[in-house]
PDB file of N, CA and C in Angstrom:
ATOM      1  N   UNK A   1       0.844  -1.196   0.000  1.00  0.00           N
ATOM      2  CA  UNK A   1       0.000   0.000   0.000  1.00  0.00           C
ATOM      3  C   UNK A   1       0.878   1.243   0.000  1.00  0.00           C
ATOM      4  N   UNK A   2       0.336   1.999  -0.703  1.00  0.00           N
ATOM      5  CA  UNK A   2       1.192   3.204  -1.232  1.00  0.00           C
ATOM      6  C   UNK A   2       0.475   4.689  -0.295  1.00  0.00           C
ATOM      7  N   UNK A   3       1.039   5.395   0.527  1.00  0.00           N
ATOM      8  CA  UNK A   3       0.506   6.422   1.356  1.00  0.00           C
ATOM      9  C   UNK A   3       1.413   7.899   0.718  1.00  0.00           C
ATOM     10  N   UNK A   4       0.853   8.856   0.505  1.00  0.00           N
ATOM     11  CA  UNK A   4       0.880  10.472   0.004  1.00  0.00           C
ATOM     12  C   UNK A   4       0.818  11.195   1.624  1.00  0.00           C
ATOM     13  N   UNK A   5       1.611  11.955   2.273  1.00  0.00           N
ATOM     14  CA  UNK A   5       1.092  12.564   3.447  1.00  0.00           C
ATOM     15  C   UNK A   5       1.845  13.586   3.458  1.00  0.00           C
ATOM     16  N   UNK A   6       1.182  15.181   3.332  1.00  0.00           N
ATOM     17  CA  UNK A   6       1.257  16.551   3.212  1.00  0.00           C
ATOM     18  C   UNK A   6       1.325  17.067   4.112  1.00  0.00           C
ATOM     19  N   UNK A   7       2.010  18.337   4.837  1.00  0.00           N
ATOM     20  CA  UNK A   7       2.678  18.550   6.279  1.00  0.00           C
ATOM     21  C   UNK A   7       3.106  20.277   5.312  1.00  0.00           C
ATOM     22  N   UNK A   8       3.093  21.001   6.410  1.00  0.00           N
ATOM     23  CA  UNK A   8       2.973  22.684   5.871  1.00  0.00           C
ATOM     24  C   UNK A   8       2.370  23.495   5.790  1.00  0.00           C
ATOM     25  N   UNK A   9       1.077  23.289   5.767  1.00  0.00           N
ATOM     26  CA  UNK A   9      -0.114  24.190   5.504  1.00  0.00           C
ATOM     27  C   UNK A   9      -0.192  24.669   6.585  1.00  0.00           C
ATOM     28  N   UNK A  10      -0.265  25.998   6.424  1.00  0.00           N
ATOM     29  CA  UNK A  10      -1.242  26.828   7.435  1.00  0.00           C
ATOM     30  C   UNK A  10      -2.239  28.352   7.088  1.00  0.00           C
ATOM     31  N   UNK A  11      -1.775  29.300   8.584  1.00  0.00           N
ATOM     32  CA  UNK A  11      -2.441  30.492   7.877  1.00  0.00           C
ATOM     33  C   UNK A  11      -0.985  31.585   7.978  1.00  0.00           C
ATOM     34  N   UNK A  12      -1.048  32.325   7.014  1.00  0.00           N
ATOM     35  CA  UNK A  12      -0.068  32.737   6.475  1.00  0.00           C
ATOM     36  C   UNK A  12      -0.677  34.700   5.828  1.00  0.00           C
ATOM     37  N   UNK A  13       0.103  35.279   6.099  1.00  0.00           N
ATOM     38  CA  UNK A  13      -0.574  36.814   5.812  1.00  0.00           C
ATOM     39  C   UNK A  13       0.248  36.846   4.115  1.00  0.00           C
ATOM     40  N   UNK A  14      -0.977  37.634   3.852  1.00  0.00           N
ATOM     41  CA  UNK A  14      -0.207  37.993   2.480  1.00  0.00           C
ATOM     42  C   UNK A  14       0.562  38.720   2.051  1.00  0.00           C
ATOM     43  N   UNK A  15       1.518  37.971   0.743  1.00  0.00           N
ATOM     44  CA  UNK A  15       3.047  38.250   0.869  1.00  0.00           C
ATOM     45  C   UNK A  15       3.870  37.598   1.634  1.00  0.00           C
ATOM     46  N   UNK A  16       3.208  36.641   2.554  1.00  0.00           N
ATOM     47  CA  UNK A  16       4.422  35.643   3.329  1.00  0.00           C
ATOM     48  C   UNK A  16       4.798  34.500   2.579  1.00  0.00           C
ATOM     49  N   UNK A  17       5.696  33.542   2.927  1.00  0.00           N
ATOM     50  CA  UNK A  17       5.611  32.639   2.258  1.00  0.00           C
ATOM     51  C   UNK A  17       5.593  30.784   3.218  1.00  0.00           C
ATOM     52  N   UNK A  18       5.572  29.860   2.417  1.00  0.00           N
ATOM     53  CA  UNK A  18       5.014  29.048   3.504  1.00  0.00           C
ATOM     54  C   UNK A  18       5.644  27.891   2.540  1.00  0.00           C
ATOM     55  N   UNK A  19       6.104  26.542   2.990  1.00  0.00           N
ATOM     56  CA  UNK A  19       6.683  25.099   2.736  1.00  0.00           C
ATOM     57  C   UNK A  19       6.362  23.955   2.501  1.00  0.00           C
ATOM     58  N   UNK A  20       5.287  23.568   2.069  1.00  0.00           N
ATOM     59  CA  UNK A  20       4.374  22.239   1.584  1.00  0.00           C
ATOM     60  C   UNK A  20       5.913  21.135   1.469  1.00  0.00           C
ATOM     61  N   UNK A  21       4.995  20.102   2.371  1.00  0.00           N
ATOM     62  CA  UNK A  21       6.129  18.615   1.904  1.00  0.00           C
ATOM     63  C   UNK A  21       5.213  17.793   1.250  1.00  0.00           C
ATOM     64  N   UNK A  22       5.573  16.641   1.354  1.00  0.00           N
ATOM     65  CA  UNK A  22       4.877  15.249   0.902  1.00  0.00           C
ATOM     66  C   UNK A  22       5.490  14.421   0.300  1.00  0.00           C
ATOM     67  N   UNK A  23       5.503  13.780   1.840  1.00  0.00           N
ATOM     68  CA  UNK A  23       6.007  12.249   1.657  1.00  0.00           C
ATOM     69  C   UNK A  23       5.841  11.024   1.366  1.00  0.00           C
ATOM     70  N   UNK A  24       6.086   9.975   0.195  1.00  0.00           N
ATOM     71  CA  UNK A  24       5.866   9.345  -0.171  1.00  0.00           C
ATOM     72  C   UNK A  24       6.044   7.744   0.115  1.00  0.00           C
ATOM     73  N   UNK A  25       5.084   6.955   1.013  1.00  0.00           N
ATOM     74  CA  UNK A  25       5.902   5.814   1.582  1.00  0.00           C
ATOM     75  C   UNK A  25       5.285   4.568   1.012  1.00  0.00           C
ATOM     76  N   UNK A  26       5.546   3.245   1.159  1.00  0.00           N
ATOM     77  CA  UNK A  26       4.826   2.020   1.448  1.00  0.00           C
ATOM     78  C   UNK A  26       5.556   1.369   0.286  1.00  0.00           C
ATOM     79  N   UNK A  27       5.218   0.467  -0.446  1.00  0.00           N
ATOM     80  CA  UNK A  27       5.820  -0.145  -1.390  1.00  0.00           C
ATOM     81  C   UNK A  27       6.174   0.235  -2.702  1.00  0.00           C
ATOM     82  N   UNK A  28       6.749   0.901  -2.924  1.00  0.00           N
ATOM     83  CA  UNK A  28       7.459   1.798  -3.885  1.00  0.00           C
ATOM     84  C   UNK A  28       8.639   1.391  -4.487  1.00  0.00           C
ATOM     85  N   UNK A  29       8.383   1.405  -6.059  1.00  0.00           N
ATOM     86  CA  UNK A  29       9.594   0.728  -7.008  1.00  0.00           C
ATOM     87  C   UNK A  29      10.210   1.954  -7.804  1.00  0.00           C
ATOM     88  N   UNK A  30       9.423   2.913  -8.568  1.00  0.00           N
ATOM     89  CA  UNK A  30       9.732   4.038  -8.909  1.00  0.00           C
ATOM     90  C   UNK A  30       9.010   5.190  -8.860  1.00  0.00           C
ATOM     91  N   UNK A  31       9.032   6.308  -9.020  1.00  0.00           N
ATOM     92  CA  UNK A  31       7.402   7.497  -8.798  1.00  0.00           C
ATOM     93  C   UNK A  31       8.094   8.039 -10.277  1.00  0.00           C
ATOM     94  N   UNK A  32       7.303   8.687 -10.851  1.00  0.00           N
ATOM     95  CA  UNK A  32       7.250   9.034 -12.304  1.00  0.00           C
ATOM     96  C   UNK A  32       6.810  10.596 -12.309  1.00  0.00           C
ATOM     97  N   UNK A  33       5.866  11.378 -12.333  1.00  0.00           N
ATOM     98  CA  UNK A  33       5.869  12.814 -11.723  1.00  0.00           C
ATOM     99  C   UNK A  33       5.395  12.660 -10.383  1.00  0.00           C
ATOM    100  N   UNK A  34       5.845  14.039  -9.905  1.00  0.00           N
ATOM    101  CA  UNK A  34       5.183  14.941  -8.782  1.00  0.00           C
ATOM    102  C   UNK A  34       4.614  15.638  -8.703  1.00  0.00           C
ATOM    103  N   UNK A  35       3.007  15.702  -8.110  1.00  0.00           N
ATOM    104  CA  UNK A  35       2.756  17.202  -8.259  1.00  0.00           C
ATOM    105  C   UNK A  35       1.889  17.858  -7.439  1.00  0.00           C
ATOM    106  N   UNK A  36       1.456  19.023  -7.128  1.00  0.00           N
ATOM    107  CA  UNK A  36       0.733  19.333  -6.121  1.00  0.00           C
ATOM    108  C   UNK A  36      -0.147  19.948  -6.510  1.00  0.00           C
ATOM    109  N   UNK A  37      -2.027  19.960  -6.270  1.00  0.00           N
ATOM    110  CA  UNK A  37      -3.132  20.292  -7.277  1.00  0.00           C
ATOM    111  C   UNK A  37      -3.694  21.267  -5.969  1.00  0.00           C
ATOM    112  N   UNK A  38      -4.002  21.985  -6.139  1.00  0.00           N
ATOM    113  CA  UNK A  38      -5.186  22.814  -5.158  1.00  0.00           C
ATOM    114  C   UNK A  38      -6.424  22.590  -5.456  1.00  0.00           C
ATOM    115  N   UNK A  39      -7.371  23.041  -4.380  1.00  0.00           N
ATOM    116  CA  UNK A  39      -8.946  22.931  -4.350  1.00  0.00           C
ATOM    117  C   UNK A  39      -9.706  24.360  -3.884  1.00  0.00           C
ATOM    118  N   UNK A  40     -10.150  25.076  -4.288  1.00  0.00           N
ATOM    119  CA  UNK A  40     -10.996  26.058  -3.122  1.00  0.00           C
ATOM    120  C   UNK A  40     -12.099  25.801  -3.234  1.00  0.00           C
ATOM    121  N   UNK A  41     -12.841  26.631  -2.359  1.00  0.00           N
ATOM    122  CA  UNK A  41     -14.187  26.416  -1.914  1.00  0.00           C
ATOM    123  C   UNK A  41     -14.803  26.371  -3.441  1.00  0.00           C
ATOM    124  N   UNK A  42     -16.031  25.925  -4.314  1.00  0.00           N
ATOM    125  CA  UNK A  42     -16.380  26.252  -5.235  1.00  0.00           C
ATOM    126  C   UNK A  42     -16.271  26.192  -6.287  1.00  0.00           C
ATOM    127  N   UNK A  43     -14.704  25.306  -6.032  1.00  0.00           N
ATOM    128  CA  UNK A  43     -14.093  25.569  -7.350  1.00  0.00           C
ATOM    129  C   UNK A  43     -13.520  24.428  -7.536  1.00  0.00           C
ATOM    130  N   UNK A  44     -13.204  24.111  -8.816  1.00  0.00           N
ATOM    131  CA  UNK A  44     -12.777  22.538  -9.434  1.00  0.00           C
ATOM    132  C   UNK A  44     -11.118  22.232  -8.846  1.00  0.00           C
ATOM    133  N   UNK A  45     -11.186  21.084  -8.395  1.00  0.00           N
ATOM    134  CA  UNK A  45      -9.487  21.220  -8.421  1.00  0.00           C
ATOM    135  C   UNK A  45      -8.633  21.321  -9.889  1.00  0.00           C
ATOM    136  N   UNK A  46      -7.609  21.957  -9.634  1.00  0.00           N
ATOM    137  CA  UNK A  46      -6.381  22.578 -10.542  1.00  0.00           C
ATOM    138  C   UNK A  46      -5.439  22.500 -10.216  1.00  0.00           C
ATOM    139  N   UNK A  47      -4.182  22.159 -11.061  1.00  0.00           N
ATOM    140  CA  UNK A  47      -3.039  22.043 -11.229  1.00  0.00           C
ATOM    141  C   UNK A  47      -2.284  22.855 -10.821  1.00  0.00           C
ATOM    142  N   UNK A  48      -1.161  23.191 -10.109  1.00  0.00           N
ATOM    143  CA  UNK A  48      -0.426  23.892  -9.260  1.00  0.00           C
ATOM    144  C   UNK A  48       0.887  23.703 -10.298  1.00  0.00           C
ATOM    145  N   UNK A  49       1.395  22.892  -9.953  1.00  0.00           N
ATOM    146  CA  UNK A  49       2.435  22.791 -10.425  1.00  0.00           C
ATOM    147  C   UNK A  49       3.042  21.031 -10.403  1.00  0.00           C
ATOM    148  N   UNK A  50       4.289  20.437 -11.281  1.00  0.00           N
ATOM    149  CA  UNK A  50       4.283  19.360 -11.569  1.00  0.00           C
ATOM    150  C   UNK A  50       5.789  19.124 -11.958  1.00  0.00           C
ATOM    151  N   UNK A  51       6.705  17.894 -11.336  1.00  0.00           N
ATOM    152  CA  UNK A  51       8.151  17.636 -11.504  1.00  0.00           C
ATOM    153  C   UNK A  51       8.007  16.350 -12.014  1.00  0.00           C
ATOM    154  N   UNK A  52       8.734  16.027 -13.174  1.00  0.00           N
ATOM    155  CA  UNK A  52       9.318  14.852 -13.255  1.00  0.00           C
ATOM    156  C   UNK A  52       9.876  14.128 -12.859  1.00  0.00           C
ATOM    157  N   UNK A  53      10.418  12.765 -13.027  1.00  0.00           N
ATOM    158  CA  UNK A  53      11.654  12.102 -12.144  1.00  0.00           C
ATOM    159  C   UNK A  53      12.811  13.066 -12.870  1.00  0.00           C
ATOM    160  N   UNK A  54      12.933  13.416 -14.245  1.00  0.00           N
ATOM    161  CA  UNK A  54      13.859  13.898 -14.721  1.00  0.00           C
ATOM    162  C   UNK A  54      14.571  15.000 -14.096  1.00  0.00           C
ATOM    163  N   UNK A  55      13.657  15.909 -13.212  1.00  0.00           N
ATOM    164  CA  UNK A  55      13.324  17.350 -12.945  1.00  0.00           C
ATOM    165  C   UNK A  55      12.530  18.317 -13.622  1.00  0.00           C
ATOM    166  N   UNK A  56      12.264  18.410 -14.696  1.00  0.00           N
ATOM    167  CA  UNK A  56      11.602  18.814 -15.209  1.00  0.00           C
ATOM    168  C   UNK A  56      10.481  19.922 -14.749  1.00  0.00           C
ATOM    169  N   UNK A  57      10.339  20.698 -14.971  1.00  0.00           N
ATOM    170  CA  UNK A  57       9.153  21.427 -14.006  1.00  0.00           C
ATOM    171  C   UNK A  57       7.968  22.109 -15.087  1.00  0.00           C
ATOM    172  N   UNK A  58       6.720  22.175 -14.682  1.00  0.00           N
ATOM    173  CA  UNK A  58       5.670  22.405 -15.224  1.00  0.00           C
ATOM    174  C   UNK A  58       4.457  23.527 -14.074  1.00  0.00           C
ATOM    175  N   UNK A  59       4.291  24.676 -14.661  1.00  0.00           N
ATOM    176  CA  UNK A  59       3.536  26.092 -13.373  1.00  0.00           C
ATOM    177  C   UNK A  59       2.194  26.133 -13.990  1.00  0.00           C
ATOM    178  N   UNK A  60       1.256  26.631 -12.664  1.00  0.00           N
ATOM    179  CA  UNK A  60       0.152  26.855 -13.658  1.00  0.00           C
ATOM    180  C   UNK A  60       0.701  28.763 -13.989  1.00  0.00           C
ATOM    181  N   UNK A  61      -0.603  29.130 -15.119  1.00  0.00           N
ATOM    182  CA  UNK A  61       0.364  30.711 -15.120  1.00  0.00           C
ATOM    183  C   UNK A  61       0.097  31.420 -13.966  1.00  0.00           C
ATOM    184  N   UNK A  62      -1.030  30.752 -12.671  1.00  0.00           N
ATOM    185  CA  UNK A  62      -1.373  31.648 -12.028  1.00  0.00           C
ATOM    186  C   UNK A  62       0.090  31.977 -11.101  1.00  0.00           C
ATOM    187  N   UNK A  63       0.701  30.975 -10.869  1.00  0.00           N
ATOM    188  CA  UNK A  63       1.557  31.099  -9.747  1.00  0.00           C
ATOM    189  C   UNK A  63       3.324  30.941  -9.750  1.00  0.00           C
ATOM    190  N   UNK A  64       3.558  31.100 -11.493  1.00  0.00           N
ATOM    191  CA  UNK A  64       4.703  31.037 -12.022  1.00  0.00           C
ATOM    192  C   UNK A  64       5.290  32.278 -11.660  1.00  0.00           C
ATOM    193  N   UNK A  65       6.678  32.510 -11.426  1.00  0.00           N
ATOM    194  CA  UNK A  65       7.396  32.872 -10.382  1.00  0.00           C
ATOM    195  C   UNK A  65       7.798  33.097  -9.393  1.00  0.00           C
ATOM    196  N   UNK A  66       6.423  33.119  -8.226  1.00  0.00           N
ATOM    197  CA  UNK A  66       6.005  32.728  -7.131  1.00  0.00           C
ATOM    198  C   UNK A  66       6.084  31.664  -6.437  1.00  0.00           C
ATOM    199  N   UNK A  67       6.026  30.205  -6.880  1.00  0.00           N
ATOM    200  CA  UNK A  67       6.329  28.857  -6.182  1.00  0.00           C
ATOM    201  C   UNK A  67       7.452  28.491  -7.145  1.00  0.00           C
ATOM    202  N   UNK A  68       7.875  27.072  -6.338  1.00  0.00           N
ATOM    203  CA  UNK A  68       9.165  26.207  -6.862  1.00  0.00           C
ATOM    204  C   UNK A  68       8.738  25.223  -6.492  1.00  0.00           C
ATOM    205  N   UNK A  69       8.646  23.868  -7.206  1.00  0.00           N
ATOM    206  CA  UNK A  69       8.325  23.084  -6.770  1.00  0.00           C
ATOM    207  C   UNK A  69       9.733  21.771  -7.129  1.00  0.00           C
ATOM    208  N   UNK A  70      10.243  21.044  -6.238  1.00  0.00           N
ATOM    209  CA  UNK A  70      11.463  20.344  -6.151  1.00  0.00           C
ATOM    210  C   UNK A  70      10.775  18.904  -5.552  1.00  0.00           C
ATOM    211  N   UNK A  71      12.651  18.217  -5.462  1.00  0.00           N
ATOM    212  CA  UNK A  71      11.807  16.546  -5.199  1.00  0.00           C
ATOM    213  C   UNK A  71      12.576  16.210  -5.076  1.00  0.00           C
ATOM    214  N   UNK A  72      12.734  15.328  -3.874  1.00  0.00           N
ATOM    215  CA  UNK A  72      14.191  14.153  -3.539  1.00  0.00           C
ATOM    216  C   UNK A  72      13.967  13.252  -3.477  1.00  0.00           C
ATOM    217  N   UNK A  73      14.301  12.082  -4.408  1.00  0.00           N
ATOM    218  CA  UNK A  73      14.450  11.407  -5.309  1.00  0.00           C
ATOM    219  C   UNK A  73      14.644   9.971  -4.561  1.00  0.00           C
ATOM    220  N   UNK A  74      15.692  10.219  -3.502  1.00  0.00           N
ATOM    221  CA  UNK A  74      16.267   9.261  -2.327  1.00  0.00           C
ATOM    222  C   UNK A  74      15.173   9.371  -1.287  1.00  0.00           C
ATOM    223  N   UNK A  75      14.198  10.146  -0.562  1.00  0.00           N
ATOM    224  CA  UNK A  75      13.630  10.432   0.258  1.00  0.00           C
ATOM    225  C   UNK A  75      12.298  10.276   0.224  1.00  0.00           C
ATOM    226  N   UNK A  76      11.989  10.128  -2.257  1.00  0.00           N
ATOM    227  CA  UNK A  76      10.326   9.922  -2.257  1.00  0.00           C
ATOM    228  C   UNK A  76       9.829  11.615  -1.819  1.00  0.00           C
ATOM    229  N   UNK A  77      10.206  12.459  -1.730  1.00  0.00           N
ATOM    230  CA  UNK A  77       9.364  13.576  -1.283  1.00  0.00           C
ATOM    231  C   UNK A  77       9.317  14.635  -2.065  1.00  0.00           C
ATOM    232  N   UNK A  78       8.342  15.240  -2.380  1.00  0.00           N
ATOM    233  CA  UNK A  78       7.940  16.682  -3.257  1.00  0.00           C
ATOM    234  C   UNK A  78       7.689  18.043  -1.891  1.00  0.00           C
ATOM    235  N   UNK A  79       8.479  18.790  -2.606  1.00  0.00           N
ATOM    236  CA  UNK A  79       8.356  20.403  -1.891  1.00  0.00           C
ATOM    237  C   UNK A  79       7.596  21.288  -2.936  1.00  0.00           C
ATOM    238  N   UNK A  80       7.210  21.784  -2.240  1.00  0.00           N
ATOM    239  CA  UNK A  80       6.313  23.346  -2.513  1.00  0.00           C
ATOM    240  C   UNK A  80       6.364  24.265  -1.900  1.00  0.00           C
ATOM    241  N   UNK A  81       7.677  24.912  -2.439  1.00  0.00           N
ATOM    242  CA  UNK A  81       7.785  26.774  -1.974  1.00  0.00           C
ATOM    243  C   UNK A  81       6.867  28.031  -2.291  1.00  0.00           C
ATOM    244  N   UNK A  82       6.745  28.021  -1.815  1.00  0.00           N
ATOM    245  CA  UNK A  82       5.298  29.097  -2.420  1.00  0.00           C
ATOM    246  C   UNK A  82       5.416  30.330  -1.318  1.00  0.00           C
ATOM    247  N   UNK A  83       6.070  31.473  -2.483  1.00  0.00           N
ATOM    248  CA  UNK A  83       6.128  33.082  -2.082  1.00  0.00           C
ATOM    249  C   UNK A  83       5.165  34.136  -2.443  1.00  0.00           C
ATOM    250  N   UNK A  84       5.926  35.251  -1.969  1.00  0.00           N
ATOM    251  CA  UNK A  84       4.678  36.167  -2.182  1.00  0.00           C
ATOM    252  C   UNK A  84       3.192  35.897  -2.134  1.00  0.00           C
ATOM    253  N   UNK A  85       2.222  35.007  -1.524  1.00  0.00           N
ATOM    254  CA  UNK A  85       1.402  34.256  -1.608  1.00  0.00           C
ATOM    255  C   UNK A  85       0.301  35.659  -1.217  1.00  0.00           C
ATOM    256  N   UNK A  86      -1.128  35.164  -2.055  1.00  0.00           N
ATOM    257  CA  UNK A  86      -2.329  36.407  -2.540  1.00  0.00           C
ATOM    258  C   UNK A  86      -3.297  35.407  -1.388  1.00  0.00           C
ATOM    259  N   UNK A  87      -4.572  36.226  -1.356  1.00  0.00           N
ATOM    260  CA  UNK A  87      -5.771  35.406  -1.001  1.00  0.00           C
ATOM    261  C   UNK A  87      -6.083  34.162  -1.556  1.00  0.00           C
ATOM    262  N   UNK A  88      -6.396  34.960  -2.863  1.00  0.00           N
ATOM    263  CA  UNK A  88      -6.611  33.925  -3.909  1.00  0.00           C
ATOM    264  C   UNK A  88      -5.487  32.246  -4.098  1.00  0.00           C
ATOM    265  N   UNK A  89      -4.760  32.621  -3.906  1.00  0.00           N
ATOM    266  CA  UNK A  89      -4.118  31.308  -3.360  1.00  0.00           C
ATOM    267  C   UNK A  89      -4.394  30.089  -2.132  1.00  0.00           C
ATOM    268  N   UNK A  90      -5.771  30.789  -1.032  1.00  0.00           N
ATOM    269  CA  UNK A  90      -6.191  30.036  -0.215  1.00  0.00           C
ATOM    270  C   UNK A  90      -6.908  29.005  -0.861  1.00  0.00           C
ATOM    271  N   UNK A  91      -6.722  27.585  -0.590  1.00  0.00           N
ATOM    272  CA  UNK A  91      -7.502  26.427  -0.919  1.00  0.00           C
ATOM    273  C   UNK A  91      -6.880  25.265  -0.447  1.00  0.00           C
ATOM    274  N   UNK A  92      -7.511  24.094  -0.689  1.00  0.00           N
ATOM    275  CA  UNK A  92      -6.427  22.478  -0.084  1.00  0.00           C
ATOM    276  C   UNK A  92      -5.402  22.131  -1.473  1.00  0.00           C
ATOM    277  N   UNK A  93      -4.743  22.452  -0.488  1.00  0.00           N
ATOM    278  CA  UNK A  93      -3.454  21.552  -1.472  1.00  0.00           C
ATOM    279  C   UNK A  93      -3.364  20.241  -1.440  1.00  0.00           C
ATOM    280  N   UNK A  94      -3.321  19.302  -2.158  1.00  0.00           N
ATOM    281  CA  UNK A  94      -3.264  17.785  -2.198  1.00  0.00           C
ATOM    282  C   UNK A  94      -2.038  17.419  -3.265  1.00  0.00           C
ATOM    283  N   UNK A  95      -1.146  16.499  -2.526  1.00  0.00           N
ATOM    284  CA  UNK A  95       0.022  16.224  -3.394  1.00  0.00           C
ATOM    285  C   UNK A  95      -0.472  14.929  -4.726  1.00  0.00           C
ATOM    286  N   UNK A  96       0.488  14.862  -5.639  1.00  0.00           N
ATOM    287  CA  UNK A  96      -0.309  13.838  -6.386  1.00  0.00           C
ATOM    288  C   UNK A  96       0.999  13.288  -6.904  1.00  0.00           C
ATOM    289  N   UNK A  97       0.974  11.808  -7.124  1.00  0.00           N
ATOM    290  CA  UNK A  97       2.456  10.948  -7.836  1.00  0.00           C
ATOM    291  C   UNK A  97       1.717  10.077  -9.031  1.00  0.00           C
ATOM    292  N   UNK A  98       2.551   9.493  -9.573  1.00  0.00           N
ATOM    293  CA  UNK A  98       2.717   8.378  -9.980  1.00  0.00           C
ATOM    294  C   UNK A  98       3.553   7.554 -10.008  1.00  0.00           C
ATOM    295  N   UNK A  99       3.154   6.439  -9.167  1.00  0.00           N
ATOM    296  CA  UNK A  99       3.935   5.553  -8.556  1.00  0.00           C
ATOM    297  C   UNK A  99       4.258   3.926  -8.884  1.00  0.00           C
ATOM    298  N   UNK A 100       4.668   3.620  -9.042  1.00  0.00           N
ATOM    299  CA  UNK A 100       4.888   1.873 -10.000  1.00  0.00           C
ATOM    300  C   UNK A 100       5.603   1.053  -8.537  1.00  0.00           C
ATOM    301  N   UNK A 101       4.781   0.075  -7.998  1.00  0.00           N
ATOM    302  CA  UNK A 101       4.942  -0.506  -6.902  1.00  0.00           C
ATOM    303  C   UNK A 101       6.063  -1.515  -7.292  1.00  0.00           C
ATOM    304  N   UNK A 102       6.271  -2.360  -8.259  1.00  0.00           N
ATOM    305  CA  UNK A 102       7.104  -2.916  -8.664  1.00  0.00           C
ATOM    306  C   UNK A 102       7.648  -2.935 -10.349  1.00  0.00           C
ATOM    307  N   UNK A 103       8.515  -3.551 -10.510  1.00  0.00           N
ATOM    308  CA  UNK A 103       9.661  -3.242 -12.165  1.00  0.00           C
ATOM    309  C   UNK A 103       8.442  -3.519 -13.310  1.00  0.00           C
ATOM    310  N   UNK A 104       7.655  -4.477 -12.778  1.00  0.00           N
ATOM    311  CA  UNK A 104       6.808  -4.882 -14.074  1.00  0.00           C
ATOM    312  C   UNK A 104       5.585  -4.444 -13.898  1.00  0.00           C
ATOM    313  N   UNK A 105       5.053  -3.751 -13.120  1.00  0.00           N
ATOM    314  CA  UNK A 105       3.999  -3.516 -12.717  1.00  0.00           C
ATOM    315  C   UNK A 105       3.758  -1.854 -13.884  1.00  0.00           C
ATOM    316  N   UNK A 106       2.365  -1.778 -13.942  1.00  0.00           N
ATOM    317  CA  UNK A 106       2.299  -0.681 -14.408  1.00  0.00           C
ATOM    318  C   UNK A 106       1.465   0.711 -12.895  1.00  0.00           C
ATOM    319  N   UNK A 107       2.398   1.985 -13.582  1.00  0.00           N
ATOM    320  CA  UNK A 107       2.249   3.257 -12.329  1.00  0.00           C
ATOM    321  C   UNK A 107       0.919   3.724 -11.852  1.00  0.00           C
ATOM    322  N   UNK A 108       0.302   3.448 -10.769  1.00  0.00           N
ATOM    323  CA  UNK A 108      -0.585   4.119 -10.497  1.00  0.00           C
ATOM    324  C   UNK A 108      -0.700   5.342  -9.787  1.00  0.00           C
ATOM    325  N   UNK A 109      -1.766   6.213  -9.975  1.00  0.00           N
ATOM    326  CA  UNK A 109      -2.284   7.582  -9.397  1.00  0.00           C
ATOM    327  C   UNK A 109      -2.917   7.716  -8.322  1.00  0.00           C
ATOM    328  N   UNK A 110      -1.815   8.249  -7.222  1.00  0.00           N
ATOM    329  CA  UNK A 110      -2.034   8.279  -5.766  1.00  0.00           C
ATOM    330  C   UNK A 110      -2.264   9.659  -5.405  1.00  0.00           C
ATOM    331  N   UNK A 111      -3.315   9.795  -4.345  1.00  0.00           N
ATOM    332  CA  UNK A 111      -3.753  11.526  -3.969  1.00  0.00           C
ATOM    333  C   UNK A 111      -3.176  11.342  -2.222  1.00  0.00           C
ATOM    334  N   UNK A 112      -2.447  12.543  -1.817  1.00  0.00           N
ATOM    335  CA  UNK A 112      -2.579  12.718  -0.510  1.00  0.00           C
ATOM    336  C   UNK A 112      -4.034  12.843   0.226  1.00  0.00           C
ATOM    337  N   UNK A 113      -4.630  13.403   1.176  1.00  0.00           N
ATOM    338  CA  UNK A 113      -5.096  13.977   1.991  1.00  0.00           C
ATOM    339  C   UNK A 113      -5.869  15.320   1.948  1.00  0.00           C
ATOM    340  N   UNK A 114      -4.130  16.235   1.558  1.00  0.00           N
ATOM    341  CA  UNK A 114      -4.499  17.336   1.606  1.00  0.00           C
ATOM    342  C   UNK A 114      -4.254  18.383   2.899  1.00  0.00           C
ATOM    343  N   UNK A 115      -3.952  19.815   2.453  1.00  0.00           N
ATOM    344  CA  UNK A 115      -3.562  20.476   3.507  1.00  0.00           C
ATOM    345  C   UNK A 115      -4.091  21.885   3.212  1.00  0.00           C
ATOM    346  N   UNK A 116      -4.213  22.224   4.566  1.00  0.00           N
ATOM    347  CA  UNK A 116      -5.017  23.587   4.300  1.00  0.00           C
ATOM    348  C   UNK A 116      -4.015  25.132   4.133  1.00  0.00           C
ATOM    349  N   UNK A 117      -4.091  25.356   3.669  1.00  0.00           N
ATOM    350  CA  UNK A 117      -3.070  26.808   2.721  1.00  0.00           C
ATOM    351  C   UNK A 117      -4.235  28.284   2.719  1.00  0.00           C
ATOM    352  N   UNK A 118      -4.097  28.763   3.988  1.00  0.00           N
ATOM    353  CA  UNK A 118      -5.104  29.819   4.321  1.00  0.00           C
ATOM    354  C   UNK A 118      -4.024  31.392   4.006  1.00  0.00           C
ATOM    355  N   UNK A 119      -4.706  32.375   2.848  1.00  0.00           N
ATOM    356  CA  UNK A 119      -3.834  33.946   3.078  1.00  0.00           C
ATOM    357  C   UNK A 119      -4.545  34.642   3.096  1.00  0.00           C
ATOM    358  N   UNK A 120      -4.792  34.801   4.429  1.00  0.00           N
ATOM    359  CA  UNK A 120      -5.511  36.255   4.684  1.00  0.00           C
ATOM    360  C   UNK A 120      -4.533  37.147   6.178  1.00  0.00           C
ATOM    361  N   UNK A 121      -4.917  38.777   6.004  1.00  0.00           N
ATOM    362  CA  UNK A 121      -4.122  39.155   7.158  1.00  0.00           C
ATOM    363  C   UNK A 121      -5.325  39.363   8.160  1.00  0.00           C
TER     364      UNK A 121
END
């Protein structure tokens, strides 16, 4: 069994900035991207941002130059730096992989939890 668990969220004034993890554990052969999707009230979840195993990186335009999103490779874990942060940036963050439990197996699509990412002053 494959577990996603997100750690970072909080409330945060705007213009601060704040550290999303997510760690990736249980029977794990390779993870294939990383990525972290938001939710707000009302609204559909969306794409945040997204790493390859390669490194590779992929922003939505809302929040390109503003976050970084990284990944250690040895550790299974995705970061989410996220600066200068607006209101509009309040919603659940949920990490997302794709993960291949073993060599022959084909990768499946695992969701964290989720964490709450509040900017208001």
């Amino acid at each position: 069994q494959v577990q996603l668990v997100e750690s970072g969220g909080g409330l945060v004034q705007p213009g601060g900035s704040l550290r999303l993890s997510c760690a990736a554990s249980g029977r794990i052969f390779s993870i294939n991207a990383m990525g972290w999707y938001r939710q707000a009230p009302g609204k559909q979840r969306e794409l945040v941002a997204v790493i390859i195993s390669g490194g590779s990186t992929n922003y939505s335009d809302s929040v390109k130059g503003r976050f970084t999103i990284s990944r250690d490779n040895a550790d299974n874990t995705v970061y989410l730096q996220m600066n200068s942060l607006k209101p509009e940036d309040t919603a659940v963050y949920y990490c997302n992989a794709g993960i291949r439990a073993t060599p022959w197996g084909t990768a499946n699509t695992y969701w964290g939890r989720g964490t709450q990412v509040t900017v208001s002053s």
